[in-house]
N, C-alpha and C. Protein backbone atom coordinates (compact mmCIF):
# COMPACT_ATOMS: atom_id res chain seq x y z
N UNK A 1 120.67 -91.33 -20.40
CA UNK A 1 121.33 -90.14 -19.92
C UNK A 1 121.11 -90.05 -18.41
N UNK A 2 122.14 -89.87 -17.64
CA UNK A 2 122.17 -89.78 -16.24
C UNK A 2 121.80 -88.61 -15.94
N UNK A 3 120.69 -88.23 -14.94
CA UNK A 3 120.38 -86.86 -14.40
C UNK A 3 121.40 -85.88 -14.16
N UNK A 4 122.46 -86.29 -14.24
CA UNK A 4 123.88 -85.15 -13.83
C UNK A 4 123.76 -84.19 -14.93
N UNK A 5 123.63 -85.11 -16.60
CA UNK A 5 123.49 -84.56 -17.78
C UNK A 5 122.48 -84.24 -17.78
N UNK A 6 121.15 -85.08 -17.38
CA UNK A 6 120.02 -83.76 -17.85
C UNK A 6 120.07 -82.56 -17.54
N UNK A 7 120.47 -82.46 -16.07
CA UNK A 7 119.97 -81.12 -15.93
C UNK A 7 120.53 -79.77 -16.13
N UNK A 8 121.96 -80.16 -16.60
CA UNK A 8 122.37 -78.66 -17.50
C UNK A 8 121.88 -78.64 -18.82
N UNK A 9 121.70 -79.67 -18.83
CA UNK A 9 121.11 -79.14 -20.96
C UNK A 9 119.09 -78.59 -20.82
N UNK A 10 118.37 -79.03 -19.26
CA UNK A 10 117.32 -78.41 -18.92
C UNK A 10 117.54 -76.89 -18.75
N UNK A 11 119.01 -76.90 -18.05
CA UNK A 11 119.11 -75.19 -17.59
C UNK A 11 119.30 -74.71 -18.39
N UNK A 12 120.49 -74.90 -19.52
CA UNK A 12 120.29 -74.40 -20.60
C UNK A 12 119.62 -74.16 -21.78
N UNK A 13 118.76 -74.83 -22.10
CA UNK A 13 117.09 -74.91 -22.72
C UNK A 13 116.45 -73.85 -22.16
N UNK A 14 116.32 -73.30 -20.69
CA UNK A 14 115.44 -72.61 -20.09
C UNK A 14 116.20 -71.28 -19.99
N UNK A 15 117.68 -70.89 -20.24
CA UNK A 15 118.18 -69.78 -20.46
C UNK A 15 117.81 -69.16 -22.02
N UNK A 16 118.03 -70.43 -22.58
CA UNK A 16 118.10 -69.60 -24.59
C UNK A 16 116.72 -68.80 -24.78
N UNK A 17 115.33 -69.91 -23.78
CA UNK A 17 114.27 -69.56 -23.66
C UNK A 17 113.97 -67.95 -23.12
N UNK A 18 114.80 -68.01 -21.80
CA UNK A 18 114.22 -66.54 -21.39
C UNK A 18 114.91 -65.67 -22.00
N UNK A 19 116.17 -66.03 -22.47
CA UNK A 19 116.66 -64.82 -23.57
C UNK A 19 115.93 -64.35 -24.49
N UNK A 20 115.25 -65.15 -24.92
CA UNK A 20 114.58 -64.56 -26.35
C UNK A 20 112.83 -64.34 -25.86
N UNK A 21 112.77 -64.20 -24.63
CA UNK A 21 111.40 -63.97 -23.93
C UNK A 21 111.24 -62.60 -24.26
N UNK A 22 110.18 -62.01 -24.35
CA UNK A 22 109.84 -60.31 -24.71
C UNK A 22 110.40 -59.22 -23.46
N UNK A 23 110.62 -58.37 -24.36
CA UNK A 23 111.33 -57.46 -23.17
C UNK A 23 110.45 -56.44 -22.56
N UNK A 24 109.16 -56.77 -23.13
CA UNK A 24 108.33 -55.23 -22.68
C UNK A 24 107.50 -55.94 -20.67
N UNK A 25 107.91 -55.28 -19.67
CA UNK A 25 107.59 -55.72 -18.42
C UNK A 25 106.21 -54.98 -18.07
N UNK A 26 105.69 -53.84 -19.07
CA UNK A 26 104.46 -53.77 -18.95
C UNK A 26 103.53 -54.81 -19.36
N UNK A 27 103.75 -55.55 -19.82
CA UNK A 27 102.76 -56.51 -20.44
C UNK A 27 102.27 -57.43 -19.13
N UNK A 28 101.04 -57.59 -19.25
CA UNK A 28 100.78 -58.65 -18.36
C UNK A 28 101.06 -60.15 -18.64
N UNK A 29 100.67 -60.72 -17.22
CA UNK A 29 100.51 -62.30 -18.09
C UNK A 29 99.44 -62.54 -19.29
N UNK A 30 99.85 -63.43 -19.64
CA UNK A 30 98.70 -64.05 -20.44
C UNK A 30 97.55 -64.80 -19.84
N UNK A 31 97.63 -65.46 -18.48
CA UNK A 31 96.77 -66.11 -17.81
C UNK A 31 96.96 -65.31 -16.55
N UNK A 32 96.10 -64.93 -15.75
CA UNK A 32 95.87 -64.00 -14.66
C UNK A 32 96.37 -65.21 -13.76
N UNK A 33 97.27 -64.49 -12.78
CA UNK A 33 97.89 -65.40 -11.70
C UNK A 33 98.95 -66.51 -11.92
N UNK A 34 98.99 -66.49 -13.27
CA UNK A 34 100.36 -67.12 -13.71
C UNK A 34 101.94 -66.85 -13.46
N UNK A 35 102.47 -67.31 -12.17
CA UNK A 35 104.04 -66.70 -11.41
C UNK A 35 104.82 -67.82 -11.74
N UNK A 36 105.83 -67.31 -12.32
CA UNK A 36 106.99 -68.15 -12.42
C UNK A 36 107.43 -68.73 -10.77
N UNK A 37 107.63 -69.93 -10.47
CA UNK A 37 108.40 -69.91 -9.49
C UNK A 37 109.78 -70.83 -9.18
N UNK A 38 110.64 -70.79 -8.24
CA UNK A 38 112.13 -71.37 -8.24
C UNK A 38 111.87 -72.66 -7.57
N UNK A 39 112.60 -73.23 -8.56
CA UNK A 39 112.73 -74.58 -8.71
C UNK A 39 114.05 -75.11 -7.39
N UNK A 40 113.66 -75.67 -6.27
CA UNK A 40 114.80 -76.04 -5.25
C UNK A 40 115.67 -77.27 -5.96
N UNK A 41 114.50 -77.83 -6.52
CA UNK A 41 115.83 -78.98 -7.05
C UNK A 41 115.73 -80.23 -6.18
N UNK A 42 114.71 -80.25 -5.71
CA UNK A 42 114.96 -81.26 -3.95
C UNK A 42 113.90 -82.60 -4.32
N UNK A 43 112.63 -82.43 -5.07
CA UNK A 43 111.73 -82.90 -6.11
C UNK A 43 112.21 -83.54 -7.12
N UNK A 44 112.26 -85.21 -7.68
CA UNK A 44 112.38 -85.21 -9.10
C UNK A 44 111.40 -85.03 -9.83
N UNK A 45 111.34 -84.77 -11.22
CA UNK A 45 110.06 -84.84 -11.94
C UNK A 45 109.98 -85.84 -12.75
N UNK A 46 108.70 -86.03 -13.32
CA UNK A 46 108.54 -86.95 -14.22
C UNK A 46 108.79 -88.18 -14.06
N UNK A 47 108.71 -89.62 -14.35
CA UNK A 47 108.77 -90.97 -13.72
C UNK A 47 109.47 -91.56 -14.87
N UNK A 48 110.64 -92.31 -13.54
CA UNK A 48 111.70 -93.54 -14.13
C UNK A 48 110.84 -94.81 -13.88
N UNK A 49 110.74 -95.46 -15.38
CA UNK A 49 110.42 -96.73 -15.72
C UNK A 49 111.19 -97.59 -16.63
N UNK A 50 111.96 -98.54 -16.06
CA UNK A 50 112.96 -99.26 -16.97
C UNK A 50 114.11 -98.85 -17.30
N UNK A 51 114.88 -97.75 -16.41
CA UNK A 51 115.73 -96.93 -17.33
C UNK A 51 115.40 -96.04 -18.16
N UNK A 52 114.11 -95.62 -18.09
CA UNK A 52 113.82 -94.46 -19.05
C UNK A 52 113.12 -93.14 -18.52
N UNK A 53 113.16 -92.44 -18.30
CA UNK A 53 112.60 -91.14 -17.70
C UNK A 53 111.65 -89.98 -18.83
N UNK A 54 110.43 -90.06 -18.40
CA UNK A 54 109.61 -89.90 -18.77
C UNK A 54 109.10 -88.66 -17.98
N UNK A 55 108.78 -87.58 -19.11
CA UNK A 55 108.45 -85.94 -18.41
C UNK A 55 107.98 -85.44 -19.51
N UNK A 56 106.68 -84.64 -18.76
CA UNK A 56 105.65 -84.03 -19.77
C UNK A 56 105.76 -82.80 -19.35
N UNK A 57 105.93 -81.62 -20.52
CA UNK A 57 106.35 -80.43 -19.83
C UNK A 57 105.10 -79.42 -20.80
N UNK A 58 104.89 -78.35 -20.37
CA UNK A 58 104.19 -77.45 -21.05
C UNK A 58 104.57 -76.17 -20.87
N UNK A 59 105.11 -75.40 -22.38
CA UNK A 59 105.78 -74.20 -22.35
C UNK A 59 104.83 -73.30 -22.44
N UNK A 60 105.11 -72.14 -21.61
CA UNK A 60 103.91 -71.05 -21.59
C UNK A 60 104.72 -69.58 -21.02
N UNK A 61 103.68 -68.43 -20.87
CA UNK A 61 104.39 -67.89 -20.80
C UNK A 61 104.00 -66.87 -18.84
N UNK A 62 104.84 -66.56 -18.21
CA UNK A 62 104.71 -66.59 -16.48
C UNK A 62 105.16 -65.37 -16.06
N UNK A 63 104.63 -64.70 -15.15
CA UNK A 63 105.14 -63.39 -14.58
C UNK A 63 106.52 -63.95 -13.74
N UNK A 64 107.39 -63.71 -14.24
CA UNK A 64 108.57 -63.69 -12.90
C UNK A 64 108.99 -62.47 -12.37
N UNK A 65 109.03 -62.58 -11.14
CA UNK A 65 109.17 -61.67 -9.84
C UNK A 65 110.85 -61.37 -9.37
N UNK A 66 112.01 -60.90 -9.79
CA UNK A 66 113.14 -61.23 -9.69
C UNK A 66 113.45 -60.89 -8.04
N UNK A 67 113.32 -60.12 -7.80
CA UNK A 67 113.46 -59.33 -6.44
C UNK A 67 112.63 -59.58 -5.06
N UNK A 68 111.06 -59.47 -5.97
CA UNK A 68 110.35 -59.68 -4.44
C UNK A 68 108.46 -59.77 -5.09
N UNK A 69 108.42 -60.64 -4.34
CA UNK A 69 106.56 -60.57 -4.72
C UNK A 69 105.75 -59.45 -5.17
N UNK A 70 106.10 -58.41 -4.20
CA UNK A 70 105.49 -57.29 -4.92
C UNK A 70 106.06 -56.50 -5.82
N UNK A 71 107.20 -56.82 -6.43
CA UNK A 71 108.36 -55.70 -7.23
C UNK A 71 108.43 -56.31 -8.23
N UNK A 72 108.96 -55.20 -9.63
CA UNK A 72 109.01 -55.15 -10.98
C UNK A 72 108.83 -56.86 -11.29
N UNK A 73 108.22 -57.42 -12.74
CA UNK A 73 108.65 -58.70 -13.03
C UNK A 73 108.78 -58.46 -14.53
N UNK A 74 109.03 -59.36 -15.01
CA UNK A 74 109.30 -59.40 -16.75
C UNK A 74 108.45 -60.91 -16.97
N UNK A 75 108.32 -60.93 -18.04
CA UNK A 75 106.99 -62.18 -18.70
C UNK A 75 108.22 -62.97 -19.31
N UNK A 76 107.99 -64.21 -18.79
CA UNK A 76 109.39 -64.78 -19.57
C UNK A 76 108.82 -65.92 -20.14
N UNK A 77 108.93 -66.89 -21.14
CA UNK A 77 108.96 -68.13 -21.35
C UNK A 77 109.28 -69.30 -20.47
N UNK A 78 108.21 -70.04 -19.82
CA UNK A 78 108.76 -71.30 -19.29
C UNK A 78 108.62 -72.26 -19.37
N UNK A 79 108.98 -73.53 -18.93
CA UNK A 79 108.63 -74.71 -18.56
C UNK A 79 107.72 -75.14 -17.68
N UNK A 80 107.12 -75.96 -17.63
CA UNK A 80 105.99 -76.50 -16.52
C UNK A 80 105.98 -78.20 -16.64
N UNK A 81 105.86 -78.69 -15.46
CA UNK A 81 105.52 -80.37 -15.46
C UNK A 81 104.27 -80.33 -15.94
N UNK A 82 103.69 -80.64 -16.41
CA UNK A 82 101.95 -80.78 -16.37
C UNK A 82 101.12 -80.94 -14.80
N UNK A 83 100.57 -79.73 -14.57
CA UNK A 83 99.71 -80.00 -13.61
C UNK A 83 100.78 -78.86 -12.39
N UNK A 84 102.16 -78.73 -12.66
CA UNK A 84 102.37 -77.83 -11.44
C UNK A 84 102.78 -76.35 -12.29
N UNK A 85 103.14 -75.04 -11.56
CA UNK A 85 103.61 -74.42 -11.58
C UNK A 85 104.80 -74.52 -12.32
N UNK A 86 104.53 -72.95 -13.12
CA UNK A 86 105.95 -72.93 -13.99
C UNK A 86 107.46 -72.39 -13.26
């Protein structure tokens, strides 16, 4: 699969996800200091060997900030590479 295709069926994986993420925005994180953050896209992840692309991800759950660092967030479901930020 050519990266053109991965990465809408990633975006869309990560929409169905925050849809069905909890709606209550009082809740904290689950891990203190856990921030969702935006993905530029400029980074690949995970390593091409042979034609095969290889990515270790870990779903958890992240304060996202929609507006601004210090303003309202909602706890959403995400993705993570192993080892960076969700």
């Amino acid at each position: 699969m050519t990266r053109s295709r991965i990465t809408p069926i990633l975006a869309g994986v990560l929409l169905v996800l925050l849809a069905a993420a909890p709606k209550d925005a009082a809740r904290q994180p689950a891990a203190a200091g856990v921030r969702a953050t935006a993905n530029d896209n400029r980074v690949a992840s995970g390593t091409l060997r042979d034609g095969v692309l290889s990515l270790r991800l870990v779903a958890q759950d992240a304060a996202w900030y929609p507006e601004a660092e210090d303003g309202p967030f909602k706890i959403a479901a995400t993705f993570a590479e192993v080892g960076r930020a969700p």
